[in-house]
Protein backbone atom coordinates (compact mmCIF):
# COMPACT_ATOMS: atom_id res chain seq x y z
CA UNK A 1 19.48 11.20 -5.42
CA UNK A 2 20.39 8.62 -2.70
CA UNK A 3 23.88 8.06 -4.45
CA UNK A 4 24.60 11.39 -4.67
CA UNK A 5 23.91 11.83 -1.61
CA UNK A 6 26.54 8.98 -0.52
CA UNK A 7 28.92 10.29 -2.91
CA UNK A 8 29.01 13.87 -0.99
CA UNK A 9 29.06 12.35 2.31
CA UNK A 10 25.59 14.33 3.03
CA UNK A 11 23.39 11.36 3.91
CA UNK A 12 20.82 13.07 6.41
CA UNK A 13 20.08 11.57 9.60
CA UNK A 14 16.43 10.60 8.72
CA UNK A 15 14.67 9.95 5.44
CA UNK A 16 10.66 9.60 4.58
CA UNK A 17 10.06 6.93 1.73
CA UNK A 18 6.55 7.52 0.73
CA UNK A 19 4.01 6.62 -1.45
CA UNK A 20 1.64 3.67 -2.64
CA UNK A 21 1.88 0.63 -1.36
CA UNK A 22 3.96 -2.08 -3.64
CA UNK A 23 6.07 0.32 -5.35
CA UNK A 24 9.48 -0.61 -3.42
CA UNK A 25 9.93 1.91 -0.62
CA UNK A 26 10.94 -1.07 1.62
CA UNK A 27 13.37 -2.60 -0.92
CA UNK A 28 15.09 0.54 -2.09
CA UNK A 29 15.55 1.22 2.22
CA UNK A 30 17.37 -2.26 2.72
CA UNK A 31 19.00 -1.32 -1.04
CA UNK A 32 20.23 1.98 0.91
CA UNK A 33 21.46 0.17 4.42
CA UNK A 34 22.88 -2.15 1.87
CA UNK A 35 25.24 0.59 0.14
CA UNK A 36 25.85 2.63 3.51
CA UNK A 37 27.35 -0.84 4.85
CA UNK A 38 28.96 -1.85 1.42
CA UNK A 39 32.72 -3.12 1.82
CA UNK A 40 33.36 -1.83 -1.88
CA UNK A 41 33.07 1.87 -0.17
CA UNK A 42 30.93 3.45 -3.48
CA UNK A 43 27.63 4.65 -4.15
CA UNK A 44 25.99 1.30 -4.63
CA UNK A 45 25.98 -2.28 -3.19
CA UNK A 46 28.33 -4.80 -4.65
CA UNK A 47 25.70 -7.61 -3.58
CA UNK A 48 29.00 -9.98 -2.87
CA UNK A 49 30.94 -8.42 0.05
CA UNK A 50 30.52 -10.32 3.41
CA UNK A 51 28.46 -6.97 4.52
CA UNK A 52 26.18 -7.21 1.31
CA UNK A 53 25.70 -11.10 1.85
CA UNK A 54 24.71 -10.84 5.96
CA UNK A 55 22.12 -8.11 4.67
CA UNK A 56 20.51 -10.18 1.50
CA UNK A 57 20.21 -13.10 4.44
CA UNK A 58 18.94 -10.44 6.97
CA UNK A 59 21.36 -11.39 9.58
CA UNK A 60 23.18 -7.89 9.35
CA UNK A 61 23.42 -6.70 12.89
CA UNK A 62 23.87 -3.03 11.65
CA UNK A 63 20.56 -3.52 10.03
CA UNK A 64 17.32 -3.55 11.86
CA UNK A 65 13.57 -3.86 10.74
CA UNK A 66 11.02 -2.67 12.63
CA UNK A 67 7.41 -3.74 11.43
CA UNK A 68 4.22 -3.22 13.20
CA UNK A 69 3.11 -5.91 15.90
CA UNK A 70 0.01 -6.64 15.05
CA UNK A 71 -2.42 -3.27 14.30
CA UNK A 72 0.17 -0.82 15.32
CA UNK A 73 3.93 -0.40 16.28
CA UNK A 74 4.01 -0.14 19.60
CA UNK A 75 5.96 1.82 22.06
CA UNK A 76 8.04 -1.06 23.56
CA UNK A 77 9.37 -1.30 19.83
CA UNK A 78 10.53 2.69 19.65
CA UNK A 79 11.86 2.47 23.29
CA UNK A 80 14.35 -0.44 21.95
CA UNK A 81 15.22 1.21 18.90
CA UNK A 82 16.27 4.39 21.41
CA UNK A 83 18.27 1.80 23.38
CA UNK A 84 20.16 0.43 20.43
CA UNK A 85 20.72 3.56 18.37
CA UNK A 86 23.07 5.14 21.96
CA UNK A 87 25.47 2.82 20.80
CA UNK A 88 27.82 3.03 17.75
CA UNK A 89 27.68 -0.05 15.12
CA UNK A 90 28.78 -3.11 15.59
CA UNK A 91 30.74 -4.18 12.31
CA UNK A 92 29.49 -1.41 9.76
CA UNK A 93 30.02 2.17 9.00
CA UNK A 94 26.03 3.18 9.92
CA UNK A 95 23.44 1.59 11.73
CA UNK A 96 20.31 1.59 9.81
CA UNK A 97 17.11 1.39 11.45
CA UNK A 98 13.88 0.97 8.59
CA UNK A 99 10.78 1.84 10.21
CA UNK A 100 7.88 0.07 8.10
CA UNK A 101 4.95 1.49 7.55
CA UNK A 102 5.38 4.37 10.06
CA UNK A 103 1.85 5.57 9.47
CA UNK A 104 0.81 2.39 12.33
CA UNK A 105 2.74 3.94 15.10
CA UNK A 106 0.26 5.03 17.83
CA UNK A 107 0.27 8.35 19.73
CA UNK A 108 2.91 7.09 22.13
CA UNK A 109 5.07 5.35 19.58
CA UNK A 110 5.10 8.43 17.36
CA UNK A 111 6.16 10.86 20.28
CA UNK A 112 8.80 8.40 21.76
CA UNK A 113 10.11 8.21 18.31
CA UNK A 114 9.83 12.33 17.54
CA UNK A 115 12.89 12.74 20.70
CA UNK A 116 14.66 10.14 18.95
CA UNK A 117 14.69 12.11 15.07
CA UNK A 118 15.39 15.76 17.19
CA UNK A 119 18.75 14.48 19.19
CA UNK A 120 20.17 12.50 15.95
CA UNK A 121 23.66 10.19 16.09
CA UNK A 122 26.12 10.50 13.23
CA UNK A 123 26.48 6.60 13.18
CA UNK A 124 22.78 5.98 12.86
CA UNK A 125 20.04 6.70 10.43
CA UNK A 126 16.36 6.12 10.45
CA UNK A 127 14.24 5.22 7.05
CA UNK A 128 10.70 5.70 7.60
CA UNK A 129 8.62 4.25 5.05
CA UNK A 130 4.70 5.14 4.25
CA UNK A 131 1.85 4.66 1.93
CA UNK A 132 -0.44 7.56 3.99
CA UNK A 133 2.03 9.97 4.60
CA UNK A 134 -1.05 11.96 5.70
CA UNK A 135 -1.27 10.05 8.69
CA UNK A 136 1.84 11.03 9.91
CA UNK A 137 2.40 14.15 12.34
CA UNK A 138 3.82 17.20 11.39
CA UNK A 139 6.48 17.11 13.40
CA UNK A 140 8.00 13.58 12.21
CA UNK A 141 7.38 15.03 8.80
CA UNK A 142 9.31 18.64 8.91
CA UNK A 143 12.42 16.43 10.44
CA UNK A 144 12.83 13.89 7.75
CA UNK A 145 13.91 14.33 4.29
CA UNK A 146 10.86 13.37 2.36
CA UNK A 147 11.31 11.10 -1.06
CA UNK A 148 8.63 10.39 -2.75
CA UNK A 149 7.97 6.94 -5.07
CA UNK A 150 6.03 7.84 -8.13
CA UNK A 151 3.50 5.45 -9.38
CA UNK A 152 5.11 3.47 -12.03
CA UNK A 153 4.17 3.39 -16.13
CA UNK A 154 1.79 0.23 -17.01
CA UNK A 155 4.15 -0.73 -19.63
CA UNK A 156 7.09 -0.81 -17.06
CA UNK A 157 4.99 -3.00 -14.84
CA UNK A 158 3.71 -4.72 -18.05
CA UNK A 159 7.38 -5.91 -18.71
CA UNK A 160 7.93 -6.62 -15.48
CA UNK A 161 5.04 -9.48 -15.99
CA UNK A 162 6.08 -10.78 -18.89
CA UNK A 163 10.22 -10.88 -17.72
CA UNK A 164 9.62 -11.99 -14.16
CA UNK A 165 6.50 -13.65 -14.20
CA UNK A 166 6.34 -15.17 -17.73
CA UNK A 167 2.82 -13.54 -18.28
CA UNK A 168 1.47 -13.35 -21.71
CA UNK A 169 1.33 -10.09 -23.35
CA UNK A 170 -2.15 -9.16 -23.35
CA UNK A 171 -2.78 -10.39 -19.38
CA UNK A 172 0.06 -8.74 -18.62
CA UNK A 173 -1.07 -5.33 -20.00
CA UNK A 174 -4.23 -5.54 -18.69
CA UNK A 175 -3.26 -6.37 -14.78
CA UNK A 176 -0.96 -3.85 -15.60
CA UNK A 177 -3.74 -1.03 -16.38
CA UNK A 178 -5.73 -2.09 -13.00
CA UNK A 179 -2.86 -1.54 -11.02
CA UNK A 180 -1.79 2.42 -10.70
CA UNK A 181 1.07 1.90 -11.22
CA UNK A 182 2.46 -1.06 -8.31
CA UNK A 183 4.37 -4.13 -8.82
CA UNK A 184 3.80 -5.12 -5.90
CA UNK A 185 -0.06 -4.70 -6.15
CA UNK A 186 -0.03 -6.51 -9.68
CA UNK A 187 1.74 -9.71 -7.95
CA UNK A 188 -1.01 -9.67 -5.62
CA UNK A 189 -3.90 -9.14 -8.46
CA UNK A 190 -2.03 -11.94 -10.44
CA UNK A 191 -3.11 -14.57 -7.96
CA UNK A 192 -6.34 -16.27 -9.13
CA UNK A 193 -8.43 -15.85 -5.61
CA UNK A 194 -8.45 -11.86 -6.28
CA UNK A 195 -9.07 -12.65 -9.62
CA UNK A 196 -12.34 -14.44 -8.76
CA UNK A 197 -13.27 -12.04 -5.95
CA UNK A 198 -13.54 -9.17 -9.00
CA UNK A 199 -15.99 -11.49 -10.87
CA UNK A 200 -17.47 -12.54 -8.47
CA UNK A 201 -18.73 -8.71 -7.31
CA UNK A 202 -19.27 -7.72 -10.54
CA UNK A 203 -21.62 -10.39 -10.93
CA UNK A 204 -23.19 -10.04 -7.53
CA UNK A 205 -23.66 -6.22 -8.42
CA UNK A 206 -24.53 -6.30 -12.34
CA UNK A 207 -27.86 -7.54 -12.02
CA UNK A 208 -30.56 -4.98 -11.28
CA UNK A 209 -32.39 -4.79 -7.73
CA UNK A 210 -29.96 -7.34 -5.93
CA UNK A 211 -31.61 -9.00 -3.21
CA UNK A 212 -30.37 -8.83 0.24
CA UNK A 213 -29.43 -12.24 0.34
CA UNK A 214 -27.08 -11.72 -2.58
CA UNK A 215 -25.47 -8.62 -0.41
CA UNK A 216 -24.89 -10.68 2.37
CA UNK A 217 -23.21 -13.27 0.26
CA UNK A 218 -21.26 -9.82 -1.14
CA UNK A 219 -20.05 -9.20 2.42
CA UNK A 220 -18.49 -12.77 2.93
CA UNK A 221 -16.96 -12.31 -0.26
CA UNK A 222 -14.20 -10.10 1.29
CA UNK A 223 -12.85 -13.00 3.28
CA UNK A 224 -11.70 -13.36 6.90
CA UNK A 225 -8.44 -12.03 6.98
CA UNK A 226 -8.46 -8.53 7.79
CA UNK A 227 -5.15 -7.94 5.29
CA UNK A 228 -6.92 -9.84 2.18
CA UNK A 229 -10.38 -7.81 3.06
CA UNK A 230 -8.18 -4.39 3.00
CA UNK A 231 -7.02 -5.17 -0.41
CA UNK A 232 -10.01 -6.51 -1.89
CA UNK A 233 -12.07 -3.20 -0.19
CA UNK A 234 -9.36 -1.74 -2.16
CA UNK A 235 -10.39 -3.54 -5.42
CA UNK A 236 -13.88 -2.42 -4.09
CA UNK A 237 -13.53 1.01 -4.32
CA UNK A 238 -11.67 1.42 -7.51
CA UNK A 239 -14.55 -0.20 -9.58
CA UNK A 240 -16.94 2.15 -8.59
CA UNK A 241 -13.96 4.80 -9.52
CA UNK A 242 -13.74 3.34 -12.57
CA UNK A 243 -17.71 3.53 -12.96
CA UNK A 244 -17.29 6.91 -12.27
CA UNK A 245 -14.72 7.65 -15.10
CA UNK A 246 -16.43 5.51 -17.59
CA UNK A 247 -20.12 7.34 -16.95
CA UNK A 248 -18.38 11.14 -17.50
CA UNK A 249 -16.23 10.53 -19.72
CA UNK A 250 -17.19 7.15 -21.64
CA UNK A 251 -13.42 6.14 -22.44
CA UNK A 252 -12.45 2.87 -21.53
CA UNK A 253 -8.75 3.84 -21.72
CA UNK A 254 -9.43 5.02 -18.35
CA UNK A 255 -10.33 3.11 -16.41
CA UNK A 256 -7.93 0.79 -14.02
CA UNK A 257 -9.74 -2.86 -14.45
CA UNK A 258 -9.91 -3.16 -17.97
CA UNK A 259 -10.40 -6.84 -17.70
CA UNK A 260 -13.67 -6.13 -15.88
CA UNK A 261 -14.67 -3.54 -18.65
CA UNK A 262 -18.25 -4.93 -19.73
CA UNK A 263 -19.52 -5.08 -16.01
CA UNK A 264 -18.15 -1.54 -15.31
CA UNK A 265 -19.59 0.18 -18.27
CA UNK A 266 -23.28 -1.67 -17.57
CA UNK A 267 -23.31 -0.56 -13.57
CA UNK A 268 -22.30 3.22 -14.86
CA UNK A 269 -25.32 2.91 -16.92
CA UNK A 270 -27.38 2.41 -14.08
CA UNK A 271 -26.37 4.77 -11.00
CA UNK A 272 -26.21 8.57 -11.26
CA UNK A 273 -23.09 10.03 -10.13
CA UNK A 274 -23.79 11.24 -6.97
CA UNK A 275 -25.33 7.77 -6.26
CA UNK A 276 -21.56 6.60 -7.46
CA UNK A 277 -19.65 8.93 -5.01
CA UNK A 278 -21.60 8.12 -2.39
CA UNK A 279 -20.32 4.68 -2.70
CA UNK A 280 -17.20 5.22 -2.81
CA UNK A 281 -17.06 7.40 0.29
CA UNK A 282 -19.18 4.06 2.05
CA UNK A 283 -16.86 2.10 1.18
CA UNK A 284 -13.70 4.17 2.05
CA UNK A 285 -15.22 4.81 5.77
CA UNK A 286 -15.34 0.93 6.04
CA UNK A 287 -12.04 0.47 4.92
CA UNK A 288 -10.66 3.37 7.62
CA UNK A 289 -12.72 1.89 10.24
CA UNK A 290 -11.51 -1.74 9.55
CA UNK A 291 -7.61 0.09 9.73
CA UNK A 292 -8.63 0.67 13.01
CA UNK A 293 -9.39 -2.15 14.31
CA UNK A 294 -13.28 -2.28 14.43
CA UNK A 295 -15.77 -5.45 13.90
CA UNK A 296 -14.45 -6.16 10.24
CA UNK A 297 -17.51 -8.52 9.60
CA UNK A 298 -20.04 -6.00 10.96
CA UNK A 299 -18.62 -3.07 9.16
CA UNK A 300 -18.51 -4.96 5.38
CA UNK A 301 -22.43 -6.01 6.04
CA UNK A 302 -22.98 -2.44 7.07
CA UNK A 303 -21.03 -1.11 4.25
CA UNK A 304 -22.94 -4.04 1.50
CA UNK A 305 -26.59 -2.78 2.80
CA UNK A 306 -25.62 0.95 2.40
CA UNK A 307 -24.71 0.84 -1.01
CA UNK A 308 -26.70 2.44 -3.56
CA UNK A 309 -27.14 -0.69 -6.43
CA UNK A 310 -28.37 -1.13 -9.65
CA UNK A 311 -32.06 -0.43 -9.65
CA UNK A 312 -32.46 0.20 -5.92
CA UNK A 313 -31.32 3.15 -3.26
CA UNK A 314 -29.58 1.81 -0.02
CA UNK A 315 -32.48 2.04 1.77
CA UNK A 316 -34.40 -0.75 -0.70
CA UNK A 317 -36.57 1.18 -2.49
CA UNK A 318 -36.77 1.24 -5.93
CA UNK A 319 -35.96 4.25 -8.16
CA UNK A 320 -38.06 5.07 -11.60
């Protein structure tokens, strides 16, 4: 599509690259500033021109990142993007301005931005990127072209493993089942301190009537960085989807952490499904609240007491 696009000389003046995280809507942007600013003039990048090399270093000046500062990208970061994109580029054919993770802009940031997409410059083009295109206002939505990035097959990320990462074949098919689909995510899963987080809950959480000690260890477990909590909240909440899937439907073909299997299928045994839902909707109002800034370490002992666990309702008594 994006090469067509080039080919026809019909490259709009803003695109939306969205969907889940780790699945290469920031690559395939800097892939597509990369072939706008190619000195081989086709539809791809030659990866050896002196344009192609300045952007694999990312010294291109025609090329610009903007990432969020901290929480949220903030206005002061829009207002210089406005300032740069009145001019025309300085070496290439388009200035290309890739707007990470778009969904962090604030009120202020996403309005300053909004004049920018409705007075456009033929020289320049904006890439938003996304994984909650939901969070995005209607307005920066209806003046983008929208492209979404499907979840890819477990055997492609499966291969990807084995090729890139020299994983063995059955590892790399099961990280590749828990991952929905990411590469990204499954380089993250690979590493052995996410690894031991998943055991580490399952354990806490397989054992009938845990104690409220044990659930305060459970909240520590998440860690201190309010990145590595998001994606092991993330983890979180997809084992009790997975308990979900295995209690209706008892096929372990579907669910995402196969290498966690045994624990899911005993927990399932254990919680009815509305008990189930209602932990996953606990645990996805932590994670939202933690997105926006709240007391992370508050919220995940909040979030440990109100779950519903083996053998005992959040509120600590125990069922029949």
């Amino acid at each position: 599509m994006l090469q067509r696009a080039m080919r026809t000389d019909r490259v709009p003046h803003a695109y939306l690259f969205h969907g889940m995280q780790g699945i290469g809507k920031k690559t395939a942007a800097r892939g597509l500033a990369q072939a706008l600013n190619c000195r081989e003039d086709n539809a791809d990048f030659c990866g050896r021109c002196p344009s192609c090399s300045k952007t694999g270093r990312g010294t291109h000046p025609d090329i610009v990142f903007i990432e969020p500062d901290g929480i949220f990208i903030k206005i002061e970061q829009i207002r210089d993007l406005q300032n740069q994109i009145q001019f025309r580029p300085f070496e290439g054919r388009k200035r290309v301005f890739i707007v990470a993770d778009a969904d962090r802009m604030n009120d202020a940031s996403a309005n300053a931005l909004l004049k920018t997409l409705e007075e456009p410059s033929p020289s320049n083009i904006l890439i938003l990127t996304t994984s909650r295109v939901h969070k995005l206002p209607q307005t920066i939505l209806s003046r983008c072209q929208k492209i979404r990035f499907r979840p890819l097959r477990p055997e492609v990320v499966a291969s990807f493993l084995r090729d890139r990462v020299s994983m063995d074949e059955e590892s790399a098919r099961a990280l590749a089942s828990s991952t929905g689909g990411s590469i990204g995510r499954a380089l993250e899963m690979s590493k052995e301190s996410l690894l031991d987080f998943k055991r580490e809950i399952t354990g806490l959480l397989s054992a009938t009537g845990t104690a409220s000690l044990d659930m305060i260890f459970l909240a520590d477990s998440f860690g201190k960085d309010r990145d590595d909590a998001l994606r092991r909240i993330d983890i979180f909440r997809e084992w009790y989807r997975d308990m979900l899937v295995y209690r209706e439907l008892h096929d372990i073909d579907r669910i995402m952490h196969r290498d966690i299997a045994e624990a899911t299928k005993q927990c399932s045994k254990t919680m009815t499904g509305a008990e189930i839902l209602h932990n996953i909707k606990t645990i996805r109002d932590t994670q939202s609240a933690i997105e926006q800034n709240a007391n992370r370490q508050l919220l995940l002992e909040s979030m440990t007491f109100r779950l519903k666990t083996a053998g005992r309702g959040y509120d600590g008594t125990v069922r029949n």
